[in-house]
Protein backbone atom coordinates (compact mmCIF):
# COMPACT_ATOMS: atom_id res chain seq x y z
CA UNK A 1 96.79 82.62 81.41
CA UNK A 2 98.05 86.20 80.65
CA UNK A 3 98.72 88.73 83.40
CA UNK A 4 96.04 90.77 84.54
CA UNK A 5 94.13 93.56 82.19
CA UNK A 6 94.79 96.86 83.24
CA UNK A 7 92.35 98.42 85.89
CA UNK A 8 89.62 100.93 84.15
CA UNK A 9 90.46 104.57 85.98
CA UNK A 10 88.19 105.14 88.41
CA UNK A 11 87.61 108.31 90.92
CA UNK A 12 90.19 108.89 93.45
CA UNK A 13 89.18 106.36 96.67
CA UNK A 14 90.27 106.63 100.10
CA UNK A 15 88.71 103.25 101.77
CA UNK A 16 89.32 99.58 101.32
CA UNK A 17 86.72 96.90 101.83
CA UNK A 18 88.43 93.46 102.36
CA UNK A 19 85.74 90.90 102.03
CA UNK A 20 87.17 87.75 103.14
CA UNK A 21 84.20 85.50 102.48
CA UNK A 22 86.78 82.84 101.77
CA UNK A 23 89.11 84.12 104.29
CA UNK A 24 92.57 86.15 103.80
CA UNK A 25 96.15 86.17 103.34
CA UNK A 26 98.74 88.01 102.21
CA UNK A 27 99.13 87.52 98.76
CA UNK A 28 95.36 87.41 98.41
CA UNK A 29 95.40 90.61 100.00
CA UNK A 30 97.96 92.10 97.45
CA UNK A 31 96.23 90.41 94.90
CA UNK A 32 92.97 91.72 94.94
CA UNK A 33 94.42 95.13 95.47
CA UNK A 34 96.63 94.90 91.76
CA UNK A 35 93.48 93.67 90.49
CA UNK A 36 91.29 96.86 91.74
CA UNK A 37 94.60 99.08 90.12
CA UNK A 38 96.86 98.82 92.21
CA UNK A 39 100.14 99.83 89.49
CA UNK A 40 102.04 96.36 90.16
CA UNK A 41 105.48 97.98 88.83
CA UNK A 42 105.25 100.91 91.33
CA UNK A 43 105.06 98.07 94.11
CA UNK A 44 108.06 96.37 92.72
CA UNK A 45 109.80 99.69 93.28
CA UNK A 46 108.81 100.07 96.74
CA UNK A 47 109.62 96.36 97.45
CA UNK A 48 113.10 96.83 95.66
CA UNK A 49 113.99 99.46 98.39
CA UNK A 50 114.31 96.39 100.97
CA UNK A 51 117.81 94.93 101.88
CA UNK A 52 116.50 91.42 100.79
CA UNK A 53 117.27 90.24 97.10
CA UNK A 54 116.74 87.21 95.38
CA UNK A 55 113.15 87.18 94.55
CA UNK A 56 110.44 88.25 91.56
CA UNK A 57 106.71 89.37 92.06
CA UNK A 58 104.92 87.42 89.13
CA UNK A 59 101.09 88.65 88.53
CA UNK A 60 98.19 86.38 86.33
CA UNK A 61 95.31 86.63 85.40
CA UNK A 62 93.16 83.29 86.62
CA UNK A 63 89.76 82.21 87.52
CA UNK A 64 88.54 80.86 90.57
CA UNK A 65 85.36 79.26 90.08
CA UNK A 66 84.95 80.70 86.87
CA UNK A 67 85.30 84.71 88.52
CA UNK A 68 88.44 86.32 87.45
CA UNK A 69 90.72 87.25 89.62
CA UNK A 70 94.77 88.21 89.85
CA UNK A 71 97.16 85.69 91.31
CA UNK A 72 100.44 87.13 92.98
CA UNK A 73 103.35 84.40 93.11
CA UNK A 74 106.29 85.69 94.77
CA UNK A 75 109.33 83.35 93.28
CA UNK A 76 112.48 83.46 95.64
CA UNK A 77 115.19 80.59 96.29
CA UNK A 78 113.75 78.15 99.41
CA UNK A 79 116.14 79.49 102.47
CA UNK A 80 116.75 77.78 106.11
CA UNK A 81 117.14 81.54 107.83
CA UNK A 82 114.43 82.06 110.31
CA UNK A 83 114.06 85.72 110.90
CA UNK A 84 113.29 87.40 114.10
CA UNK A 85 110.82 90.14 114.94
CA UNK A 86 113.70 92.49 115.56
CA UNK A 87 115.74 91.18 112.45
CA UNK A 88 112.52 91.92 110.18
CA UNK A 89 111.93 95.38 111.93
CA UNK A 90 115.68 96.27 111.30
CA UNK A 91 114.89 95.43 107.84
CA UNK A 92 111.97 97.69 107.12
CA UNK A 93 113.62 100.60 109.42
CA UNK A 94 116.81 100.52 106.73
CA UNK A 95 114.99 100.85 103.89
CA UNK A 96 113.50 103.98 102.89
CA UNK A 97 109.40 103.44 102.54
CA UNK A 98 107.30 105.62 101.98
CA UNK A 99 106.27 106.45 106.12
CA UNK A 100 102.83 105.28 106.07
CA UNK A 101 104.09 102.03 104.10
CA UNK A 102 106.89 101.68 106.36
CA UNK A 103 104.66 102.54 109.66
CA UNK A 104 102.15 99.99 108.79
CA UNK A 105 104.37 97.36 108.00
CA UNK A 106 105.80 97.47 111.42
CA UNK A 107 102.24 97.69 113.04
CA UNK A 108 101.82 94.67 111.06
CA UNK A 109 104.81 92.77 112.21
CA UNK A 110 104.41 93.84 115.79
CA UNK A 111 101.13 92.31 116.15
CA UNK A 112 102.11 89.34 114.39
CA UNK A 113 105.21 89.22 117.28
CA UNK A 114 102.84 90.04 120.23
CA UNK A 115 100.40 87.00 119.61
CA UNK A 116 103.27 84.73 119.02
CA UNK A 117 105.61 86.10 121.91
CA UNK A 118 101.96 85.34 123.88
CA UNK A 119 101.20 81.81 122.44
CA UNK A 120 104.76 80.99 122.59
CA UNK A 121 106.00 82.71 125.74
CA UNK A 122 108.97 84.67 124.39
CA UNK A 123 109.69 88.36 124.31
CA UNK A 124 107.78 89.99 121.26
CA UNK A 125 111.58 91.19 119.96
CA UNK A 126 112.66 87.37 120.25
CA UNK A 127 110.05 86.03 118.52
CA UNK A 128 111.65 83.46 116.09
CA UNK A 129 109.62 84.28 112.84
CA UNK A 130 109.36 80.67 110.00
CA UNK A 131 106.48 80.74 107.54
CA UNK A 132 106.08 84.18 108.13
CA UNK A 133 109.64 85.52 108.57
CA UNK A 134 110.37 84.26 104.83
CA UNK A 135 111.10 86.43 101.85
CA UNK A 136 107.82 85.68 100.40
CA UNK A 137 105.28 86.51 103.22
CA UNK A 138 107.54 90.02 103.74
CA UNK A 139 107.25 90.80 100.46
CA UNK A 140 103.31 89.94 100.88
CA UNK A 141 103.30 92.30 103.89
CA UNK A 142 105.18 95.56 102.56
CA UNK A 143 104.02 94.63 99.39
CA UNK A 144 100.28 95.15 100.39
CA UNK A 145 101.29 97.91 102.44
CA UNK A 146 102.45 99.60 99.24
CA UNK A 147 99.68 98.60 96.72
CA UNK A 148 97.38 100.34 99.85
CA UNK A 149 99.92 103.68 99.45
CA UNK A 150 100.10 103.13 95.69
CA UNK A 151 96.00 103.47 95.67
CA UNK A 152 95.86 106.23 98.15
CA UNK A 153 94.07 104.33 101.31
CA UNK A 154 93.76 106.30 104.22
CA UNK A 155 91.00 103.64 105.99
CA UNK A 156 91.15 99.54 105.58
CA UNK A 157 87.86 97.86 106.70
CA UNK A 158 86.76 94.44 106.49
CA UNK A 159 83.55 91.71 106.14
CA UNK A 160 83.32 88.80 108.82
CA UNK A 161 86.72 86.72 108.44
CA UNK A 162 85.95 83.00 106.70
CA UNK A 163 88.19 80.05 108.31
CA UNK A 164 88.66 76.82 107.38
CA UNK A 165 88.36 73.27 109.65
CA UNK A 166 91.01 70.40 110.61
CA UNK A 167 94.37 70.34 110.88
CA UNK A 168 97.08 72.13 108.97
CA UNK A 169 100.92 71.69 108.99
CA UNK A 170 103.57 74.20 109.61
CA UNK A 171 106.98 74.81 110.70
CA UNK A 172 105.61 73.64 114.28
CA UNK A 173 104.37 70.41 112.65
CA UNK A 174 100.23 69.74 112.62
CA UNK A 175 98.32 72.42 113.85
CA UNK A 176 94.30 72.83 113.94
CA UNK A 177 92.50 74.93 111.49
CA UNK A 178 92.16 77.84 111.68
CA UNK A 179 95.88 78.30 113.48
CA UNK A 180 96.05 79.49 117.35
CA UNK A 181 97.71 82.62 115.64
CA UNK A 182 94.75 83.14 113.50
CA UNK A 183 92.37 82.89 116.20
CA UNK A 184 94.62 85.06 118.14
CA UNK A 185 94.77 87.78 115.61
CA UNK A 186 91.60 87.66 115.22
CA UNK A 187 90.23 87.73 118.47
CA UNK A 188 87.52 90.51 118.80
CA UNK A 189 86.96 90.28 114.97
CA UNK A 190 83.46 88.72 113.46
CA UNK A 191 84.54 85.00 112.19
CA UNK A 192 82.61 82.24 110.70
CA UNK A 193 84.09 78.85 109.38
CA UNK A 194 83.93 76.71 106.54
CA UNK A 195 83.54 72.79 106.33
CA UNK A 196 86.22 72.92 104.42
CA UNK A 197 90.11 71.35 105.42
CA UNK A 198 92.02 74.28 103.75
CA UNK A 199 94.26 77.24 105.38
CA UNK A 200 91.25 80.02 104.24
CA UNK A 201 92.83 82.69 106.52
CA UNK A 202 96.32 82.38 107.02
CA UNK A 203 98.45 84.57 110.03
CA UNK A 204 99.62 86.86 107.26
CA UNK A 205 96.48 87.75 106.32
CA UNK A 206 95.02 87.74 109.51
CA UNK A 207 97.75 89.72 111.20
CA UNK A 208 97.41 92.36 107.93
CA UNK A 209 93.59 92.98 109.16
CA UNK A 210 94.44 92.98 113.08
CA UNK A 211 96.65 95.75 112.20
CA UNK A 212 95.34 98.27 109.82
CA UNK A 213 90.97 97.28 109.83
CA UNK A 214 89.10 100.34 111.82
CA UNK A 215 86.02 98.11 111.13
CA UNK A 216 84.34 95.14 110.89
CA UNK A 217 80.99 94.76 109.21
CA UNK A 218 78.94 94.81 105.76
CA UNK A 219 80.62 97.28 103.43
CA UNK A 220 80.64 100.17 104.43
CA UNK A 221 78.67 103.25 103.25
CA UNK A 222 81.20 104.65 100.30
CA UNK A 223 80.87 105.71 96.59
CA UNK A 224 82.52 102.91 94.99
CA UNK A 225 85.39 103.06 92.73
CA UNK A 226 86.79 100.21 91.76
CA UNK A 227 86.85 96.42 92.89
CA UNK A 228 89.18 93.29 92.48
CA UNK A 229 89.70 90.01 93.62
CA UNK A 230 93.03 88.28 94.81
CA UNK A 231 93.65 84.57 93.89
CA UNK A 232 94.23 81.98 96.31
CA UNK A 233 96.80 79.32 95.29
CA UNK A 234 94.21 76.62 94.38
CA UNK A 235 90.69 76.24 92.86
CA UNK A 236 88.04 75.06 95.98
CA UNK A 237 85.03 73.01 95.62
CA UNK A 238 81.46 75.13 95.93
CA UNK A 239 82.78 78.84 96.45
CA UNK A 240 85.67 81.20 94.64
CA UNK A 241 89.11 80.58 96.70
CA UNK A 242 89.70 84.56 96.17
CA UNK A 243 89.43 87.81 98.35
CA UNK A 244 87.30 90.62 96.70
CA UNK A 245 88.84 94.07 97.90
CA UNK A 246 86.22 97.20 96.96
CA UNK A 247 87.48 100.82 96.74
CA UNK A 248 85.78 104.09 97.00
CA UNK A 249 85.40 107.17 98.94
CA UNK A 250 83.07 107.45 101.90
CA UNK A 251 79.92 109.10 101.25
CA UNK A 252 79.09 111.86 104.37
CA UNK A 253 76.25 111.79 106.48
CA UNK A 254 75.14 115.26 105.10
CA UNK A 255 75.27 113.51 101.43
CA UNK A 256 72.03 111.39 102.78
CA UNK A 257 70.77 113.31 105.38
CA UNK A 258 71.23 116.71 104.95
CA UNK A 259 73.20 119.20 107.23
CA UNK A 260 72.93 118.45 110.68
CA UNK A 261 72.52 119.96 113.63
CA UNK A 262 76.10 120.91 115.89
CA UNK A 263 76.90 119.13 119.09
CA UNK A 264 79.40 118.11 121.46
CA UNK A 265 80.42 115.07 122.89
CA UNK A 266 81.50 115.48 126.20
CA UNK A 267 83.65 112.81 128.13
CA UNK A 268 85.36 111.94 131.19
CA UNK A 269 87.29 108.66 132.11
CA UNK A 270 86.86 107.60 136.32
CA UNK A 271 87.90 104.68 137.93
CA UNK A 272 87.17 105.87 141.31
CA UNK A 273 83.22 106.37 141.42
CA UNK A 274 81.07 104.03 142.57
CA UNK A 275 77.64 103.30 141.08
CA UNK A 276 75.59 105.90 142.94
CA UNK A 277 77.97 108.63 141.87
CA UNK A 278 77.68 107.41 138.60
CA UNK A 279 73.78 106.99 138.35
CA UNK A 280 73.70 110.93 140.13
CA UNK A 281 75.51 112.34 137.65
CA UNK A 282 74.08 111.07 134.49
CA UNK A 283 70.60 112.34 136.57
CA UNK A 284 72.73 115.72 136.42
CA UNK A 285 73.85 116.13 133.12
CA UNK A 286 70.44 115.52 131.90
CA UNK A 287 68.71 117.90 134.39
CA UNK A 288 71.27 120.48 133.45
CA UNK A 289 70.13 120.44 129.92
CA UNK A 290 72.23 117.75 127.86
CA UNK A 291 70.52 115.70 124.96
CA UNK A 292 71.20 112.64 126.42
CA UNK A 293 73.87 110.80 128.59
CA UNK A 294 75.52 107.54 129.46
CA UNK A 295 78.02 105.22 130.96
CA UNK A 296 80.42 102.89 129.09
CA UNK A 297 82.88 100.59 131.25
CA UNK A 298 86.38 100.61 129.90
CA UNK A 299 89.69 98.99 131.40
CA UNK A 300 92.29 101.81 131.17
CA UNK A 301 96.45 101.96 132.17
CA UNK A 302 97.47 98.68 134.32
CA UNK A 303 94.39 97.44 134.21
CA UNK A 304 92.22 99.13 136.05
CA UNK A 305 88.18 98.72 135.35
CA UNK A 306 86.67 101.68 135.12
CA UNK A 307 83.97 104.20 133.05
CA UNK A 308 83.75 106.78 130.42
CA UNK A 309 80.99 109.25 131.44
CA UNK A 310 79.22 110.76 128.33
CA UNK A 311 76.68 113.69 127.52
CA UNK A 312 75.71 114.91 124.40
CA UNK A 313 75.39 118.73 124.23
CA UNK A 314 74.24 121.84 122.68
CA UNK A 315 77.30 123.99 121.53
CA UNK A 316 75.73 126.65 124.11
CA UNK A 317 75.28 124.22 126.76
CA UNK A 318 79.25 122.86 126.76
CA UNK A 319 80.69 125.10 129.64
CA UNK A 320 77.68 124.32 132.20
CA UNK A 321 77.99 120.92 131.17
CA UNK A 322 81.80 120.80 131.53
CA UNK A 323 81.43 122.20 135.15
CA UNK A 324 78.81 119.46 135.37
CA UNK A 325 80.59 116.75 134.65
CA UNK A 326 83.62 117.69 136.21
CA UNK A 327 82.12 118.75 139.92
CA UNK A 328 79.95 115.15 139.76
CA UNK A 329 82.83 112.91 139.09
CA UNK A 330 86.21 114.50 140.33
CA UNK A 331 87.74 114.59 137.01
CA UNK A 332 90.93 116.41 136.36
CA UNK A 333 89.63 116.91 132.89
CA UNK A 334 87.12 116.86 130.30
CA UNK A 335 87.44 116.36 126.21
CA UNK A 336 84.95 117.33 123.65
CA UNK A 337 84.34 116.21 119.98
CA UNK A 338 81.97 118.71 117.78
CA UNK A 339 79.56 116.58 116.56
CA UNK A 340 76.12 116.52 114.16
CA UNK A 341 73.47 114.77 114.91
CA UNK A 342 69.73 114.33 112.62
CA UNK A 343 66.83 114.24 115.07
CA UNK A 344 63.81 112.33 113.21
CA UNK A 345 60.82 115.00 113.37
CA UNK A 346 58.74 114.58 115.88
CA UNK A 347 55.64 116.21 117.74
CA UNK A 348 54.57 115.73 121.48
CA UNK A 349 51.50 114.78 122.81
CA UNK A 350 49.12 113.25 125.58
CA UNK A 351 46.61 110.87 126.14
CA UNK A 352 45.06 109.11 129.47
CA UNK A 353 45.29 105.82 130.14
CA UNK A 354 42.21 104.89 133.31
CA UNK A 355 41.79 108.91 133.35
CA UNK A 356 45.61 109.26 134.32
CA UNK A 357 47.64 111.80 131.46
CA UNK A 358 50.43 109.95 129.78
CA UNK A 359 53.01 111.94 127.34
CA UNK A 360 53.93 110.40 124.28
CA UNK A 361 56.45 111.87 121.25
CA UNK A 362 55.66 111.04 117.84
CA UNK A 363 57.50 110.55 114.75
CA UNK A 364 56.74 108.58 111.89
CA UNK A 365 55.64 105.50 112.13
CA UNK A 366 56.66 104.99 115.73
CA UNK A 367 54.71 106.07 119.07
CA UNK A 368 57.11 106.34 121.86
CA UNK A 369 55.37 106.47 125.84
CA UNK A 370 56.76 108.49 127.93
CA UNK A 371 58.75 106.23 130.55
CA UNK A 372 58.31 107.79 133.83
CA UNK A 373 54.29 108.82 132.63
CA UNK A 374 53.39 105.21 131.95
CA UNK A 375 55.09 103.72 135.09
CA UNK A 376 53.88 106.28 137.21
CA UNK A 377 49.85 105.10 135.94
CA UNK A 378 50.87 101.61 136.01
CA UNK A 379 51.89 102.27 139.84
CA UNK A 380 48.31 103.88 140.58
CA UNK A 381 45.84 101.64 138.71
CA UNK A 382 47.61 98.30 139.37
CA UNK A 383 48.25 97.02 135.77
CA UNK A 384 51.31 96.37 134.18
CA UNK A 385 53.51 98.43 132.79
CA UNK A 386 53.38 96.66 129.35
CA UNK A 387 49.39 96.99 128.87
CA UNK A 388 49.84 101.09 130.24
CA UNK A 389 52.22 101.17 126.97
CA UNK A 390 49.73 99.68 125.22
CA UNK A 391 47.03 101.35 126.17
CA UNK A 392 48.70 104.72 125.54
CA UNK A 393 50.00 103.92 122.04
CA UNK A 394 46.06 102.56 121.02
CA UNK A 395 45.01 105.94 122.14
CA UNK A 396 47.50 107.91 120.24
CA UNK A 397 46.34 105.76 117.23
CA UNK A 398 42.91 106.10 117.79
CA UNK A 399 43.37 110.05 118.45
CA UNK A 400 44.76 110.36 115.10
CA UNK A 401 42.48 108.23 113.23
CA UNK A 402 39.62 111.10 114.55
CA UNK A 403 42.02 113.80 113.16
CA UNK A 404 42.43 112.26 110.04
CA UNK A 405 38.67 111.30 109.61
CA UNK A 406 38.50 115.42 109.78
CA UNK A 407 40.68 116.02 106.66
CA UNK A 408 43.37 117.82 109.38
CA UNK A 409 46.72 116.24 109.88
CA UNK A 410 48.03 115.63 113.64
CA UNK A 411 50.43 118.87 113.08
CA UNK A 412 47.38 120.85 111.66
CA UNK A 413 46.01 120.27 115.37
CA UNK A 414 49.30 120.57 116.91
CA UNK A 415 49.58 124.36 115.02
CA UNK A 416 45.65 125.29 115.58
């Protein structure tokens, strides 16, 4: 088939979806980017600035179950060198990238060394490099690396990673499917696998989303730009053997939601509290005013478990909150992000439940009870906590009903 039609010009993106639904790899990856309009000749240049010769980038225009989609061959003379991690590093250092192509290149490569170093037990620098130390998968790594700096990426996300089943062969003879490297890579990523005895995600690819995806999930919430899908190397029976890559800028909250009202995020890491000082000061923050507050556990230097303390503040409430936060937990320090958050309108109000008040806040379409109301009732008239809620929420219902029946809205009575 011919090479691929040029890209129609689309608005400037930023973002990169990557949706592997039939898995990843590096030439799929470079692929689908070319075919979203990626210029394929201002690659080439990039690629050319490499100490390695002896190979062409050829680009066509194919189908894959009958979508179109752009194939990327890299054609280079078959070679017996097996490249290190620190042989491959030396080679992207020399040549003179662009820095964010050259910086994720490396990020690329190291992670690709660290999970082999691991499943092999060598040094990550020693890390004897075959399928993936040849000319053709580097070229597939910078090479994406570029097409992302050609298109002006700043953020790579990604769907749920498709694998395939059995057993595979490689340099290390039969392996299963997907590859310990690929579950490696991909450990902390969504996955799902095919019935279906084909490499879907290979360590190239996988190692190219361990290294530059910030998420994993549906796509994300952007004004779209542009889209294209990268050709696997063979047609597959019942889906399209191609990565679809989608483009576009990400739309801001205020876009959907309005402008928001300012906060700050307030944290602290400890590994040297113990619960009760923990459960005390969240009791603190809240009592000294903040919106809400929490506990995360986090493993930080050498290992150590331990939390990050968080409150969520009014601008005006930061320095009390600070002092808070710092006097509770015996924290050398405390950072802040400015924040916005969009609070869903909401009214309070009360009912009784066996003549005993309960609070309740209402938005709409949702009655929330008012924790510490409904256990406290539950406590004094002996029924469960569940049928106080449910009690409480009837009445609400049943209140408003009244009001409506009136021709005056639950605010109206609120105002009155």
């Amino acid at each position: 088939m011919s090479g691929p039609e040029p890209a129609p010009t689309a608005a400037p993106a930023s973002s990169a979806w990557f949706h592997c639904f039939a898995g990843i790899a590096g030439d799929m990856a470079m692929g689908a980017l070319v075919d979203a309009g990626a210029d394929l000749d201002e690659i080439t240049k990039m690629l050319q600035l490499l100490p390695v010769g002896g190979w062409t980038i050829e680009a066509d225009a194919v189908l894959r179950a009958g979508l179109r989609a752009t194939r990327i061959d890299v054609v280079c003379a078959e070679t017996v060198v097996v490249r290190t991690h620190a042989h491959i590093q030396g080679l992207i250092e020399e040549a003179r990238l662009p820095d964010r192509v050259r910086d994720r290149a490396l990020a690329i490569f190291a992670t690709l060394a660290e999970v082999e170093g691991h499943l092999h037990r060598r040094h990550p620098s020693n890390v004897h490099f075959h399928e993936v130390g040849g000319i053709d998968s580097i070229v597939d790594i910078v090479g994406t690396c570029a097409a992302l700096e050609v298109l002006g990426i700043d953020e790579v996300h990604s769907s749920a990673v498709a694998t395939g089943t059995g057993m595979i062969r490689t340099a290390h003879g039969l392996l299963p499917n997907p590859s310990p490297a690929v579950v490696e890579l991909l450990r902390g990523a969504p996955t799902y696998g095919h019935d279906v005895t084909t490499e879907l995600t290979t360590p190239t690819g996988a190692a190219i989303l361990a290294a530059l995806a910030t998420s994993y999930g549906p796509l994300p919430m952007m004004r779209i730009a542009a889209s294209g899908f990268g050709a696997g190397s063979r047609d597959l029976d019942g889906m399209p053997n191609a990565t679809q890559v989608v483009l576009g800028s990400p739309l801001r909250i205020e876009e959907q939601a309005g402008p928001g009202q300012p906060v700050t995020l307030l944290e602290a890491n400890v590994d040297d509290a113990t619960g009760e000082t923990l459960a005390h000061t969240i009791a603190a923050l809240l009592e000294a005013g903040a919106h809400d507050a929490w506990v995360t556990p986090i493993i930080m230097k050498k290992g150590r478990p331990a939390y990050t303390v968080s409150a969520l503040a009014d601008v005006a409430l930061v320095a009390q909150l600070t002092a808070v936060l710092t006097a509770e937990t015996g924290s050398l320090g405390v950072r802040g992000h400015p924040l916005e958050r969009w609070a869903a309108a909401r009214q309070l109000g009360e009912v009784t439940v066996e003549g005993l008040p309960v609070r309740v806040k209402v938005s709409p379409g949702r009655v929330k009870v008012e924790h510490d109301d409904a256990a406290r009732a539950a406590k004094r008239t002996g029924l469960p906590l569940r049928e106080v809620v449910r009690r409480a929420e009837d009445a609400w219902h049943t209140r408003a009903e009244v009001i409506d029946g009136e021709g005056r809205t639950g605010d109206d009575d609120e105002a009155g």
